[in-house]
Protein backbone atom coordinates (compact mmCIF):
# COMPACT_ATOMS: atom_id res chain seq x y z
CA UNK A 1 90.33 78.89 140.37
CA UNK A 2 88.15 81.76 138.94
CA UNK A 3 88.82 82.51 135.06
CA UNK A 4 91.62 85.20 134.29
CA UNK A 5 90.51 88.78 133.49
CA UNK A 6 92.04 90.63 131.33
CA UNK A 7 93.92 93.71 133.46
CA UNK A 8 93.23 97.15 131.85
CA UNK A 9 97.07 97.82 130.10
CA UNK A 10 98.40 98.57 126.85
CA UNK A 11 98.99 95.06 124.53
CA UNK A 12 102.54 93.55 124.88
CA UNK A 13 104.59 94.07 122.24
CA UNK A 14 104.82 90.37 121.08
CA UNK A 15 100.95 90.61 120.87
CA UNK A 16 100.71 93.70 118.87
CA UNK A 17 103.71 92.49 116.46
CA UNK A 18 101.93 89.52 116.25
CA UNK A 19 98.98 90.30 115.52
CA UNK A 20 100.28 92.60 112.60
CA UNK A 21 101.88 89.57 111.05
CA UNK A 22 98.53 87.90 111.23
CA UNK A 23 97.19 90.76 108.99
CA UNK A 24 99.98 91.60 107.08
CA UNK A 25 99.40 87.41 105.33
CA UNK A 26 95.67 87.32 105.41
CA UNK A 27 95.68 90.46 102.78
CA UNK A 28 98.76 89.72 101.07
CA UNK A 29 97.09 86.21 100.26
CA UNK A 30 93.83 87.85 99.12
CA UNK A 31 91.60 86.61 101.68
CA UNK A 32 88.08 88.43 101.88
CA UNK A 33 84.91 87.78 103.73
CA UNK A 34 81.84 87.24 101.95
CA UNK A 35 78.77 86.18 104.03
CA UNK A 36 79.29 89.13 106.65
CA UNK A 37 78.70 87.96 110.46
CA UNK A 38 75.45 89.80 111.59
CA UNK A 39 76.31 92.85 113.31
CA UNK A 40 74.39 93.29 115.98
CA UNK A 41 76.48 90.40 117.56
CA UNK A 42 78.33 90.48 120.93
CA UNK A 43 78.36 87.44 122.37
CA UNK A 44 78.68 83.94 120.24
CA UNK A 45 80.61 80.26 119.78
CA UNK A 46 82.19 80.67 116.53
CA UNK A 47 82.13 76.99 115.17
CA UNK A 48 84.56 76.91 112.63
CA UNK A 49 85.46 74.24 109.91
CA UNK A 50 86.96 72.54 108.34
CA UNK A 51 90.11 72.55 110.37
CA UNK A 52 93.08 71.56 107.89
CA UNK A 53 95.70 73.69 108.85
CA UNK A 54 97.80 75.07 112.00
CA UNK A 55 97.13 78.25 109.76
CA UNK A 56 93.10 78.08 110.61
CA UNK A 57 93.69 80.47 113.63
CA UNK A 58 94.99 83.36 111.41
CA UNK A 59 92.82 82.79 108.56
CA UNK A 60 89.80 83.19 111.11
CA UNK A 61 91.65 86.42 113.09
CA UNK A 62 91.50 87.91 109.65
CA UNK A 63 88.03 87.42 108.81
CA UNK A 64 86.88 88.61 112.33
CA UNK A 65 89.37 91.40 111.91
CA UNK A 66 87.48 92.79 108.90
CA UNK A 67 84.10 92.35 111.24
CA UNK A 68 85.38 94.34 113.52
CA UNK A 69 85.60 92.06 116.21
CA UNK A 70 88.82 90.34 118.12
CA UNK A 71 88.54 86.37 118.43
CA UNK A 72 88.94 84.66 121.43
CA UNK A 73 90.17 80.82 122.43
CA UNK A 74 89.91 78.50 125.03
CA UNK A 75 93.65 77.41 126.55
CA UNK A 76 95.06 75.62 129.30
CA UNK A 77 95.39 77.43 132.79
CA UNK A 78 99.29 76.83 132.69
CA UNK A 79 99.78 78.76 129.38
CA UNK A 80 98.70 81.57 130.99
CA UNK A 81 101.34 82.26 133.70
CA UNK A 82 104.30 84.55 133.71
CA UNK A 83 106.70 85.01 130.69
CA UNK A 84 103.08 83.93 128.85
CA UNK A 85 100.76 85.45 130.40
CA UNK A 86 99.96 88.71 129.28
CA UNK A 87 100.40 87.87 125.68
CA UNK A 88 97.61 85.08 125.84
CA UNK A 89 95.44 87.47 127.12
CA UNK A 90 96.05 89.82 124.31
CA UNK A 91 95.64 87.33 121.89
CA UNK A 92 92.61 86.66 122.92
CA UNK A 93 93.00 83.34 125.16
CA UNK A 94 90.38 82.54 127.69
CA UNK A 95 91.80 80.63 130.79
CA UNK A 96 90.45 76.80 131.70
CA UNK A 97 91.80 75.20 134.70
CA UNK A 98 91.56 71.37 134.79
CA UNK A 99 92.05 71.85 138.50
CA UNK A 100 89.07 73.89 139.15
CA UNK A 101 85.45 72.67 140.78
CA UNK A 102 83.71 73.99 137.56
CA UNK A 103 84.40 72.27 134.30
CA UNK A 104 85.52 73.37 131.04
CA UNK A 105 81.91 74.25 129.78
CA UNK A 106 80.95 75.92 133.52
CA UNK A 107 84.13 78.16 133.47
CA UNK A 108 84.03 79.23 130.22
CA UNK A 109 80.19 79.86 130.68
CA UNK A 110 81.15 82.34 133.35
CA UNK A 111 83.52 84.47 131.02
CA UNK A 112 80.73 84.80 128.85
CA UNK A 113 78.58 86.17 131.88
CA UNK A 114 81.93 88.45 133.29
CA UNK A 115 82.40 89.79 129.83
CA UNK A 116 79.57 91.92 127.39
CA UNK A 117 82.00 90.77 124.37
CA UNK A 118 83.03 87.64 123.89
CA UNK A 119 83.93 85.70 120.16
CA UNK A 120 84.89 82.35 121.25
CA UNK A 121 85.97 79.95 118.16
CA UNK A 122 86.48 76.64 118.39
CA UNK A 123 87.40 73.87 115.72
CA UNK A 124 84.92 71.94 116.27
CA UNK A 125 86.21 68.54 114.51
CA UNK A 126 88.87 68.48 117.23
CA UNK A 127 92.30 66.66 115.50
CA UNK A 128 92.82 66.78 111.76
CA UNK A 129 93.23 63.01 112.59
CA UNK A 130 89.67 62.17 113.79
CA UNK A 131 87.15 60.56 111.22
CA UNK A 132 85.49 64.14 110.89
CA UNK A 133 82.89 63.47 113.59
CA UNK A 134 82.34 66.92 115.70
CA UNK A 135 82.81 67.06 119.55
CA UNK A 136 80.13 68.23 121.57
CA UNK A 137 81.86 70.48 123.63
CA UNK A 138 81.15 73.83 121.44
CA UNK A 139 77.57 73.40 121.62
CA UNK A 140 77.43 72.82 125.72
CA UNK A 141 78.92 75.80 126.10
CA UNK A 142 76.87 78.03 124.00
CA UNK A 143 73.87 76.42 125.62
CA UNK A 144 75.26 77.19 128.78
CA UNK A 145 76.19 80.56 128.29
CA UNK A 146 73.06 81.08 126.33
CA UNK A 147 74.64 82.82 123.31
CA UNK A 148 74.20 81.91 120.04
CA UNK A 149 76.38 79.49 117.38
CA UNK A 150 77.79 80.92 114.36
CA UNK A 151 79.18 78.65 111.69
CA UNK A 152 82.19 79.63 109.59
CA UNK A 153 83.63 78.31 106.70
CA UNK A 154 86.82 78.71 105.32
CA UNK A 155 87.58 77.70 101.84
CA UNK A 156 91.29 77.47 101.21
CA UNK A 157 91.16 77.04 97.57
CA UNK A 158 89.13 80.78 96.64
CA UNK A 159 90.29 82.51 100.33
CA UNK A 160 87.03 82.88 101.30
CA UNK A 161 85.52 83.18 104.16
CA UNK A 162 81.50 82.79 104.99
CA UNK A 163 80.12 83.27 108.33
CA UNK A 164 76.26 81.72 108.68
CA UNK A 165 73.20 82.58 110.51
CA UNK A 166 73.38 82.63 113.92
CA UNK A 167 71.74 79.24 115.77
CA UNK A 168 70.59 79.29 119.43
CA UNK A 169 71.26 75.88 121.25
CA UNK A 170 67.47 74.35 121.29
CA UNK A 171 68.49 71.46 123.79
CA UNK A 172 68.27 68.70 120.47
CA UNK A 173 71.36 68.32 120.03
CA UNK A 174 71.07 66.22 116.87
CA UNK A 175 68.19 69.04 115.28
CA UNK A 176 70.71 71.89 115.74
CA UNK A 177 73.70 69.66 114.76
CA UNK A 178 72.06 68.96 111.27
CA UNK A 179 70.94 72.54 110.51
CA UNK A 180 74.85 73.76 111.09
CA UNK A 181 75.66 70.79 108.87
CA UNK A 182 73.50 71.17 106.19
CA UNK A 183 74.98 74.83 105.85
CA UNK A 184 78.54 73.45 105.96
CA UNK A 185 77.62 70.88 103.02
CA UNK A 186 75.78 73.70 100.93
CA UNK A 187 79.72 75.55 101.00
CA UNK A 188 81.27 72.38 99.95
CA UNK A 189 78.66 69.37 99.39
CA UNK A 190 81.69 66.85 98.16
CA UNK A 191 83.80 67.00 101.24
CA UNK A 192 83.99 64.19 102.97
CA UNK A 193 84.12 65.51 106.55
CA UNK A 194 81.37 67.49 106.03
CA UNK A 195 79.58 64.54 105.05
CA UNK A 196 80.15 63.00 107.64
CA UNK A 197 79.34 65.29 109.98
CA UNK A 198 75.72 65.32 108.09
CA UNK A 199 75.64 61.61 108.85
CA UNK A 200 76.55 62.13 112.59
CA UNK A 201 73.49 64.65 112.98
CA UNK A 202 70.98 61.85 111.36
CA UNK A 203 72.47 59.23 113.46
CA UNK A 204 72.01 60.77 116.75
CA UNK A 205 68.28 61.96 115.55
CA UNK A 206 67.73 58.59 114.93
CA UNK A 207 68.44 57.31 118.61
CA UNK A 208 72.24 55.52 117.05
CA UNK A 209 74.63 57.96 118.64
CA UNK A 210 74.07 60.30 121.65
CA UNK A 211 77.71 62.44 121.29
């Protein structure tokens, strides 16, 4: 099953009142960006961390807001049918379909061929429950689609948000992974997550972890 394209409409309602909600708390909580993201951007995984809160997704919508940009994310094929459908698509939701020949990383490398925008963020931790170690998944997919990483960092206690250089994939997986943790730890060098993630990047340089 081929990704779903957005049709050319108006938003839905529901996405539009949404959306304004969004807004409406990320400047009546004070939130600002600044480390801008590079503007001559179009296409680019936006790895962002740490991922505390079901509130992460509107902190970042925000932040891209005032870059001038509209987020995307990845979801499951089913949320995308009918009531659903057009309101994942305005939100920003980018169709993968377990079902299909092409995995996740393949599909999703396609919409970033289809489209000549395309702001995918991921939380790249995966579960507020895991030991902090990143999935690999973010980076396949930029490598695939040959677009570049961004890291972004959200710091709850000052509502701040940072956006870093951007990274292109090199193929060293444990290189690239250190350089986007090393710029996570110089945000917040005492948490422990990002500590660990540091940790994950030197064990899979040297030869003790390959994910």
């Amino acid at each position: 099953m081929e990704p779903i394209a957005a049709p050319v409409r108006a938003p839905t309602l529901l996405s539009r009142l949404v959306r304004r909600i969004i807004l409406t708390i990320w400047y009546a909580q004070g939130w600002k960006v600044v480390d801008p993201l590079p503007k001559h951007l179009k296409k680019f995984v936006l790895a962002g961390a740490p991922h505390t809160s079901n509130w992460d997704f509107v902190f970042f919508t925000g932040a891209t807001h005032e870059e001038g940009i509209r987020p995307n994310f990845m979801g499951k094929h089913t949320l995308f049918q009918w009531p659903m459908r057009n309101f994942m698509l305005d939100m920003g939701g980018v169709s993968v379909d377990r079902r299909s020949r092409l995995n996740a990383t393949e599909q999703v490398a396609a919409e970033f061929a289809r489209r000549d925008d395309l702001a995918l963020v991921i939380a790249c931790e995966g579960t507020r429950k895991s030991d902090g170690k990143w999935k690999s998944g973010f980076y396949h997919i930029a490598r695939a689609a040959g677009v570049p990483i961004v890291p972004a960092f959200a710091d709850h206690g000052t509502r701040i948000v940072s956006f870093g250089e951007p990274l292109i994939p090199t193929g060293n997986y444990g290189e690239d992974l250190l350089k986007i943790a090393e710029w996570f730890r110089s945000k917040l060098p005492d948490y422990e997550r990002f500590k660990v993630l540091e940790q994950q990047a030197r064990d899979i340089i040297a030869g003790k972890n390959d994910v």
